[in-house]
N, C-alpha and C. Protein backbone atom coordinates (compact mmCIF):
# COMPACT_ATOMS: atom_id res chain seq x y z
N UNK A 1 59.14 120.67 60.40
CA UNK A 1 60.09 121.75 60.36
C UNK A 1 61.04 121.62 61.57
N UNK A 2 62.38 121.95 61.32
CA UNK A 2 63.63 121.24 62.46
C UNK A 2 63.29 122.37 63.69
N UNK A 3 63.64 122.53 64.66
CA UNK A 3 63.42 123.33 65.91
C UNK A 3 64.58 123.84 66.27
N UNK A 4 64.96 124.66 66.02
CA UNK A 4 66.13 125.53 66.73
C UNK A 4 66.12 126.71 68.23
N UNK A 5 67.30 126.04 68.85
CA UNK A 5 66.94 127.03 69.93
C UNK A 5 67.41 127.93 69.80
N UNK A 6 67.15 128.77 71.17
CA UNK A 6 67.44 130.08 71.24
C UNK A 6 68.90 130.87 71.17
N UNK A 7 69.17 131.54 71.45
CA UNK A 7 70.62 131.96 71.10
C UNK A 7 70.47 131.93 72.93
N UNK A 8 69.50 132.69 73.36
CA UNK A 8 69.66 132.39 75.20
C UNK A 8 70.10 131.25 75.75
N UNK A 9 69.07 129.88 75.13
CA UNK A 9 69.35 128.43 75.21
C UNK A 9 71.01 128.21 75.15
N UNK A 10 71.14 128.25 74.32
CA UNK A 10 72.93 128.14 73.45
C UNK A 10 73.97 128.88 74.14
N UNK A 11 73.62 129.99 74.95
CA UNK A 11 74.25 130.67 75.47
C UNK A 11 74.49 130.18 77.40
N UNK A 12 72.90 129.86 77.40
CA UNK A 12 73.34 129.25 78.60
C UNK A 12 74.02 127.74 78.41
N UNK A 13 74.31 127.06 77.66
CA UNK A 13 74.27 126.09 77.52
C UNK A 13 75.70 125.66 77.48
N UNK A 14 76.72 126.75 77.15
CA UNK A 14 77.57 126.74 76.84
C UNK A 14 78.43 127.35 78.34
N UNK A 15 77.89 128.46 78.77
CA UNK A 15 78.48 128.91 80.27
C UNK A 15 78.02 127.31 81.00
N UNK A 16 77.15 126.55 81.34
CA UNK A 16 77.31 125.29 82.11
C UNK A 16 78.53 124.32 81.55
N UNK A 17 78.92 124.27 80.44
CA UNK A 17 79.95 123.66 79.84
C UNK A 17 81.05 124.12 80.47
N UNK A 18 81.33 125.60 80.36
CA UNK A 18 82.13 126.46 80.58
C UNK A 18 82.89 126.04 82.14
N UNK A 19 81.87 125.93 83.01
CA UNK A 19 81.84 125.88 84.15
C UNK A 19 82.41 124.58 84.67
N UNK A 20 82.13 123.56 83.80
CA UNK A 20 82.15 122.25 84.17
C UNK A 20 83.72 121.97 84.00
N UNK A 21 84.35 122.30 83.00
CA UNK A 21 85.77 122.27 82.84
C UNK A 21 86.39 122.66 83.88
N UNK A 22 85.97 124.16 84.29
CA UNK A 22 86.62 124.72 84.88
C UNK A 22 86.64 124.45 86.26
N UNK A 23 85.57 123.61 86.39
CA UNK A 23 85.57 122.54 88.46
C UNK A 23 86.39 121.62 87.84
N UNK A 24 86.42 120.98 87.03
CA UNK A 24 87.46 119.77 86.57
C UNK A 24 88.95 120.00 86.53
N UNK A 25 89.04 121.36 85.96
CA UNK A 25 90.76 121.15 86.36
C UNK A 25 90.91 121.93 87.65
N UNK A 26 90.24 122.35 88.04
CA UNK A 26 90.18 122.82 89.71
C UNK A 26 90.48 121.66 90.65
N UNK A 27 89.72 120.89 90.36
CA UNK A 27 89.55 119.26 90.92
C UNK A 27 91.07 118.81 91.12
N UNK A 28 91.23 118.60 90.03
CA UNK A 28 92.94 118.01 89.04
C UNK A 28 93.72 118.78 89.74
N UNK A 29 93.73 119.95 89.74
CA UNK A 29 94.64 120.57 90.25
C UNK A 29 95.32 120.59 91.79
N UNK A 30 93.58 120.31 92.32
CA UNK A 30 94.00 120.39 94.07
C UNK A 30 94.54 119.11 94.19
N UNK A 31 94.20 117.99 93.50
CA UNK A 31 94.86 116.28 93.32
C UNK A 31 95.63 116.49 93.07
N UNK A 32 96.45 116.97 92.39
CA UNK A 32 98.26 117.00 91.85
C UNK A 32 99.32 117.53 92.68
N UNK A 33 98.05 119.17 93.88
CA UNK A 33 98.91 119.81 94.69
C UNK A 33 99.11 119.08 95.93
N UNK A 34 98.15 117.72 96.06
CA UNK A 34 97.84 117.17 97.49
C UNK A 34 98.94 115.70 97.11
N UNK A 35 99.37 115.89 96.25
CA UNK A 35 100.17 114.29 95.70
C UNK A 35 101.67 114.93 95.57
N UNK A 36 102.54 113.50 96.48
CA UNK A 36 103.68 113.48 96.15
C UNK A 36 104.94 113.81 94.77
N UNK A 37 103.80 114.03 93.47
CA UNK A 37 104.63 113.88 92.41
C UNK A 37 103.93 115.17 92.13
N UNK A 38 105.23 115.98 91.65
CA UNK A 38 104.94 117.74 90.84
C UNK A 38 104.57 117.25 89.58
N UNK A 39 103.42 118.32 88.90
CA UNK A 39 102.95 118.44 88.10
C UNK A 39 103.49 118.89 87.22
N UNK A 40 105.00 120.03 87.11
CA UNK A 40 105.40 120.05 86.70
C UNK A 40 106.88 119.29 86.35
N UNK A 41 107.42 118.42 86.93
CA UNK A 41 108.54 117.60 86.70
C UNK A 41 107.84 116.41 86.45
N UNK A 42 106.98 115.90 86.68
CA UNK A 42 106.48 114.57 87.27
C UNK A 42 107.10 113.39 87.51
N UNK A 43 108.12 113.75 88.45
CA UNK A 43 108.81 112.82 89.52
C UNK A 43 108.41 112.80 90.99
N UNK A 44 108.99 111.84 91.72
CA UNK A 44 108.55 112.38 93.37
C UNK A 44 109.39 113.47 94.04
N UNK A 45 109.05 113.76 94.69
CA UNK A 45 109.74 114.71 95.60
C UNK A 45 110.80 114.47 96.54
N UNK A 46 112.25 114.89 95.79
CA UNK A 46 113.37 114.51 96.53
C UNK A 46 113.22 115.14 97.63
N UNK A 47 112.13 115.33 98.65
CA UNK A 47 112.53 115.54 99.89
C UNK A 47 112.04 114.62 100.62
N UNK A 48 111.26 113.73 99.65
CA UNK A 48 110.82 112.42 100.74
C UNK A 48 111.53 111.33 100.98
N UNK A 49 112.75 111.78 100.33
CA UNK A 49 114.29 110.63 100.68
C UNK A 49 115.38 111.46 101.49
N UNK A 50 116.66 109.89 101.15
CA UNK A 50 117.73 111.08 102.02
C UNK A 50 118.79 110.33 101.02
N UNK A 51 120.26 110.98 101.23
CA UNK A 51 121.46 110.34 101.00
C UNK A 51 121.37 110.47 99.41
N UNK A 52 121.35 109.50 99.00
CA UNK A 52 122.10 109.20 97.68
C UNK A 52 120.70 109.04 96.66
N UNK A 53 120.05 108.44 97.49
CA UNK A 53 118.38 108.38 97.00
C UNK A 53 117.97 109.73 96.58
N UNK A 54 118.10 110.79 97.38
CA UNK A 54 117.26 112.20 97.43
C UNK A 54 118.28 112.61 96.36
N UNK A 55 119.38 112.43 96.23
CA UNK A 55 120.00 113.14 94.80
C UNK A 55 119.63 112.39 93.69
N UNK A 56 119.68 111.36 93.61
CA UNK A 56 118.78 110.65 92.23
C UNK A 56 117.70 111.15 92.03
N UNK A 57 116.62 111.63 92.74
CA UNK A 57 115.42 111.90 92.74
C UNK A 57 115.49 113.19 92.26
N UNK A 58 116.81 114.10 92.69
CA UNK A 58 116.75 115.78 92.19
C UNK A 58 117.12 116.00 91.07
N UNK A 59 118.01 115.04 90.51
CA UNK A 59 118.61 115.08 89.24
C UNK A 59 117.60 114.83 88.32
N UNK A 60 117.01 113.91 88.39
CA UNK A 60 115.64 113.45 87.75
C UNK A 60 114.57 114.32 87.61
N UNK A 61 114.29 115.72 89.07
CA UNK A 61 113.67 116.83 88.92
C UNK A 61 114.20 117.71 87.85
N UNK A 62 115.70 117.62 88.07
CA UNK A 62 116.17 119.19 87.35
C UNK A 62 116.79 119.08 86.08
N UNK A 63 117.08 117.54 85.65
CA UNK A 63 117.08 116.82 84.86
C UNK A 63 116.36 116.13 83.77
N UNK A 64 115.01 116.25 84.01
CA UNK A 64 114.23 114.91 83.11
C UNK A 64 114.34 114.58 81.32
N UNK A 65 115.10 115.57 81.63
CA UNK A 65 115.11 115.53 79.92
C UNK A 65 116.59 115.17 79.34
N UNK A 66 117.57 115.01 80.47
CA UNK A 66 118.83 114.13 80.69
C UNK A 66 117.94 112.65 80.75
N UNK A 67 117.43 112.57 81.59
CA UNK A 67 117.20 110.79 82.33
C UNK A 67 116.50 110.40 81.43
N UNK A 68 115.70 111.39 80.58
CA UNK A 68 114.51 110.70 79.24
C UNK A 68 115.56 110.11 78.28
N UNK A 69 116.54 110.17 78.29
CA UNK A 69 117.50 109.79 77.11
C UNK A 69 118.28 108.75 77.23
N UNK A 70 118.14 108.37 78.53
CA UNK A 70 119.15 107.53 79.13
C UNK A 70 118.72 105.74 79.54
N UNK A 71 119.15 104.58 78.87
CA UNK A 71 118.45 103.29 79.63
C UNK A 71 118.77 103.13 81.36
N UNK A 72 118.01 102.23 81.52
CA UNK A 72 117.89 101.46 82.81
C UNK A 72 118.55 100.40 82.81
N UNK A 73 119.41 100.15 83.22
CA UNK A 73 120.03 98.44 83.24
C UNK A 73 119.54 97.26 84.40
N UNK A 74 118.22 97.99 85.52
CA UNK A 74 118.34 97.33 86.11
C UNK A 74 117.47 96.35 85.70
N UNK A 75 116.61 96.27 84.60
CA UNK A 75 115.95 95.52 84.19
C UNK A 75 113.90 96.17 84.34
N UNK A 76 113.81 97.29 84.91
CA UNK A 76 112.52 97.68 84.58
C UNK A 76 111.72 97.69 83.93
N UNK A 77 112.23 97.59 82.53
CA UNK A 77 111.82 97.82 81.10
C UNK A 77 110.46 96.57 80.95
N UNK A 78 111.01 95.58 81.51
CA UNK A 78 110.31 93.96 81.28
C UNK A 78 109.47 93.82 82.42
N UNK A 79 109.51 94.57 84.38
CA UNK A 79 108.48 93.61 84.61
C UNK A 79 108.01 95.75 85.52
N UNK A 80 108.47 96.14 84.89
CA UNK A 80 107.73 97.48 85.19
C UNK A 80 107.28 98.71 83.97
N UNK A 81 107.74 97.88 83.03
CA UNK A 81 107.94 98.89 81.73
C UNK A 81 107.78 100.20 80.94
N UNK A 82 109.27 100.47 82.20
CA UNK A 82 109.89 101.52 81.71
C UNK A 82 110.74 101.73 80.50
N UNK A 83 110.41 103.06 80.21
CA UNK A 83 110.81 103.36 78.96
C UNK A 83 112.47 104.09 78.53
N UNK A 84 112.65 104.46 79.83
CA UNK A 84 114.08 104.81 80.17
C UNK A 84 113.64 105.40 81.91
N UNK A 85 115.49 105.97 82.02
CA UNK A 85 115.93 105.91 83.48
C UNK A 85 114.83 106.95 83.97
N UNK A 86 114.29 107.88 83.23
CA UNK A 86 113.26 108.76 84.15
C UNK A 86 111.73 108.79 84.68
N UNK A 87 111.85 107.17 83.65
CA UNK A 87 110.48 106.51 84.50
C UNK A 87 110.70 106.17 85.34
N UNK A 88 111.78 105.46 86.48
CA UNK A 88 112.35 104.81 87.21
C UNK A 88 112.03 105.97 88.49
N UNK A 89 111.86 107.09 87.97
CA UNK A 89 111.81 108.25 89.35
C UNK A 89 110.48 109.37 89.62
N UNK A 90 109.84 108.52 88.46
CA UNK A 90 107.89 108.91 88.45
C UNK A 90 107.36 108.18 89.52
N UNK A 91 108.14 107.40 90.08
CA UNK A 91 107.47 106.40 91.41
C UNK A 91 108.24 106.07 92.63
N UNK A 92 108.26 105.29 93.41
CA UNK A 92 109.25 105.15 94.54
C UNK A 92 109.81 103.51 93.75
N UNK A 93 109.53 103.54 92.77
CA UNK A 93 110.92 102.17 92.40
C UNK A 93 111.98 102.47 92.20
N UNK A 94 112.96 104.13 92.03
CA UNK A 94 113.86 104.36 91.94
C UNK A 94 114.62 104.33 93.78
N UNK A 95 113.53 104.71 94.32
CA UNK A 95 113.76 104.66 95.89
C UNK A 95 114.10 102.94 96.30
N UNK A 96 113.88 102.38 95.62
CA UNK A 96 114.31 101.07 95.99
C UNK A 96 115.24 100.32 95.43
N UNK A 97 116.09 100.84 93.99
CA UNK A 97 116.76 100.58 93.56
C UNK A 97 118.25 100.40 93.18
N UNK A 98 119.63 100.29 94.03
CA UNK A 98 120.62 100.93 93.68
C UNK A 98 121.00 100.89 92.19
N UNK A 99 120.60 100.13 91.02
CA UNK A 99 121.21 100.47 90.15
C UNK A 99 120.33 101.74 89.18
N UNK A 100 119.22 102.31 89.56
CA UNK A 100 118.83 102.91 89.06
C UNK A 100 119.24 104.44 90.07
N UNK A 101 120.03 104.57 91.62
CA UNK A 101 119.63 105.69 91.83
C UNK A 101 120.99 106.02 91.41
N UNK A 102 122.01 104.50 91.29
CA UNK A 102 123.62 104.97 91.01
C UNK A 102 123.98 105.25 89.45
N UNK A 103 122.67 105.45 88.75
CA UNK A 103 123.04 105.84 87.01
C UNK A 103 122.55 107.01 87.32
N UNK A 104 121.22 107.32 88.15
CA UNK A 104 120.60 108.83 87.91
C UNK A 104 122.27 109.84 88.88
N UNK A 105 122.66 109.20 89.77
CA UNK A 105 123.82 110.18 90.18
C UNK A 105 124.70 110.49 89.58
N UNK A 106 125.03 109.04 89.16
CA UNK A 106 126.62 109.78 87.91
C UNK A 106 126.08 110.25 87.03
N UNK A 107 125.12 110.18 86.00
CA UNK A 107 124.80 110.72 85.31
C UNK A 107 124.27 112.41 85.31
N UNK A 108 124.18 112.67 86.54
CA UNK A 108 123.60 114.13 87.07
C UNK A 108 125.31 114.85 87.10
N UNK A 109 126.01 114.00 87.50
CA UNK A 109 127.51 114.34 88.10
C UNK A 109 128.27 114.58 86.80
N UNK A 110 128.18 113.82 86.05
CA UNK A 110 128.51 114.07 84.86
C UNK A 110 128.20 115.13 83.61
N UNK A 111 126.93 115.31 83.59
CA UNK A 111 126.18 116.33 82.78
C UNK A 111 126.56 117.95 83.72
N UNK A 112 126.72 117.81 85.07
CA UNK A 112 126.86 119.04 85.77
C UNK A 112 128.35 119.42 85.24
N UNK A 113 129.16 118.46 85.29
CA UNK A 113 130.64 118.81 84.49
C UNK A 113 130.67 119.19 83.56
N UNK A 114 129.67 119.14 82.33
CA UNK A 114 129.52 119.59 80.89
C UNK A 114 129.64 117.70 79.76
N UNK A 115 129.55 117.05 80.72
CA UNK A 115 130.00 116.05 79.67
C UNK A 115 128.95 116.13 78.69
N UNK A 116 129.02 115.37 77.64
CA UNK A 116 127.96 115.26 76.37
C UNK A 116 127.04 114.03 76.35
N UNK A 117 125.61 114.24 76.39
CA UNK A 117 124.82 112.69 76.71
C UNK A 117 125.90 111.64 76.26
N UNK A 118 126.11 111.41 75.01
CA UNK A 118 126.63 109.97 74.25
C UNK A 118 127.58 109.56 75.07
N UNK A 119 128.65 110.45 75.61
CA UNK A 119 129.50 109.96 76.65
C UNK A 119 129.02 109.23 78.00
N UNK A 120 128.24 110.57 78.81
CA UNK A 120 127.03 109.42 79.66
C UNK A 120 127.16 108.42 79.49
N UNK A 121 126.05 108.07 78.13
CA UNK A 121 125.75 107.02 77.69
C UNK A 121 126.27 106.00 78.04
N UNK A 122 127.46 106.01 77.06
CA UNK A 122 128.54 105.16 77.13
C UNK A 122 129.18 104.54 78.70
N UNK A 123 129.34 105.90 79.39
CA UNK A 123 130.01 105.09 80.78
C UNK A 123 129.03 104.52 81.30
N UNK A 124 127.57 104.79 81.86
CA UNK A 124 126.65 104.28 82.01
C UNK A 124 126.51 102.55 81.65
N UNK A 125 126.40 102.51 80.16
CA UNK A 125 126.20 101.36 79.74
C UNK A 125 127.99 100.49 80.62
N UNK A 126 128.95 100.90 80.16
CA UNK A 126 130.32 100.67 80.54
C UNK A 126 130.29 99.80 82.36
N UNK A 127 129.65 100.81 82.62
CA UNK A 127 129.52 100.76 84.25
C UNK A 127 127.90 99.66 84.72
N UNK A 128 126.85 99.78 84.18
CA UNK A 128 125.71 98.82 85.14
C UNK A 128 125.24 98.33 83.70
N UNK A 129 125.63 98.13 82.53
CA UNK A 129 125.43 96.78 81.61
C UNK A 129 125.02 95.49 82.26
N UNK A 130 125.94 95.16 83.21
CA UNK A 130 126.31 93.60 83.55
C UNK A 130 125.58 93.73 84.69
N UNK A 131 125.23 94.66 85.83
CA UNK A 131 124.40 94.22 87.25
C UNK A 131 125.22 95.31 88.01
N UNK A 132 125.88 96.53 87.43
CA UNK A 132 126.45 96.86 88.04
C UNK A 132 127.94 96.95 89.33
């Protein structure tokens, strides 16, 4: 005859479950607050640059859903593979890059004017196609 437990069993069994999640994203959480990249943008933190760098990096904060739309020309795709320009600023390879921090600027500069992505686009490609 099968053995069933208790509803006490089941009950405790389930608050230790309960519990265990809940140190886990506790965990996660204090790791995400102790790390350079927000949890909610998940880019780095344009304050750990300066100049022209730290605005690529903000645009990309206040932006990501501009830069998700947008390619990379500097060639990332192949030996870092990125998927567009706002992977380029999930890490410090945009910090090392001028052709990736000079698309995230005009492109921030541009969208702040009202332009329309496809236009972006276009000058973008127009402008660092070739090496910039």
């Amino acid at each position: 005859m099968p053995k069933f437990k208790s509803p006490t069993g089941l009950f405790i069994g389930a608050v230790v479950f309960v519990l265990i999640v809940i140190a886990a994203v506790g965990i996660y959480m204090r790791a995400a607050a102790g790390s350079a990249v927000s949890p909610a943008s998940l880019t780095l933190d344009p304050n750990l640059f300066q100049g022209d760098t730290r605005q690529a990096y903000l645009v990309a904060q206040q932006h990501p859903d501009l830069l998700a739309q947008l390619h990379c020309y500097c060639g990332c795709e192949q030996h870092e593979g990125h998927r567009n320009l706002l992977d380029c600023f999930r890490t410090n390879h945009g910090a090392g890059c001028s052709i990736c921090v000079g698309e995230a600027v005009m492109a921030g500069q541009m969208f702040d004017n009202g332009t329309p992505v496809d236009q972006i686009l276009a000058a973008l490609h127009q402008r660092f196609a070739h090496g910039g």
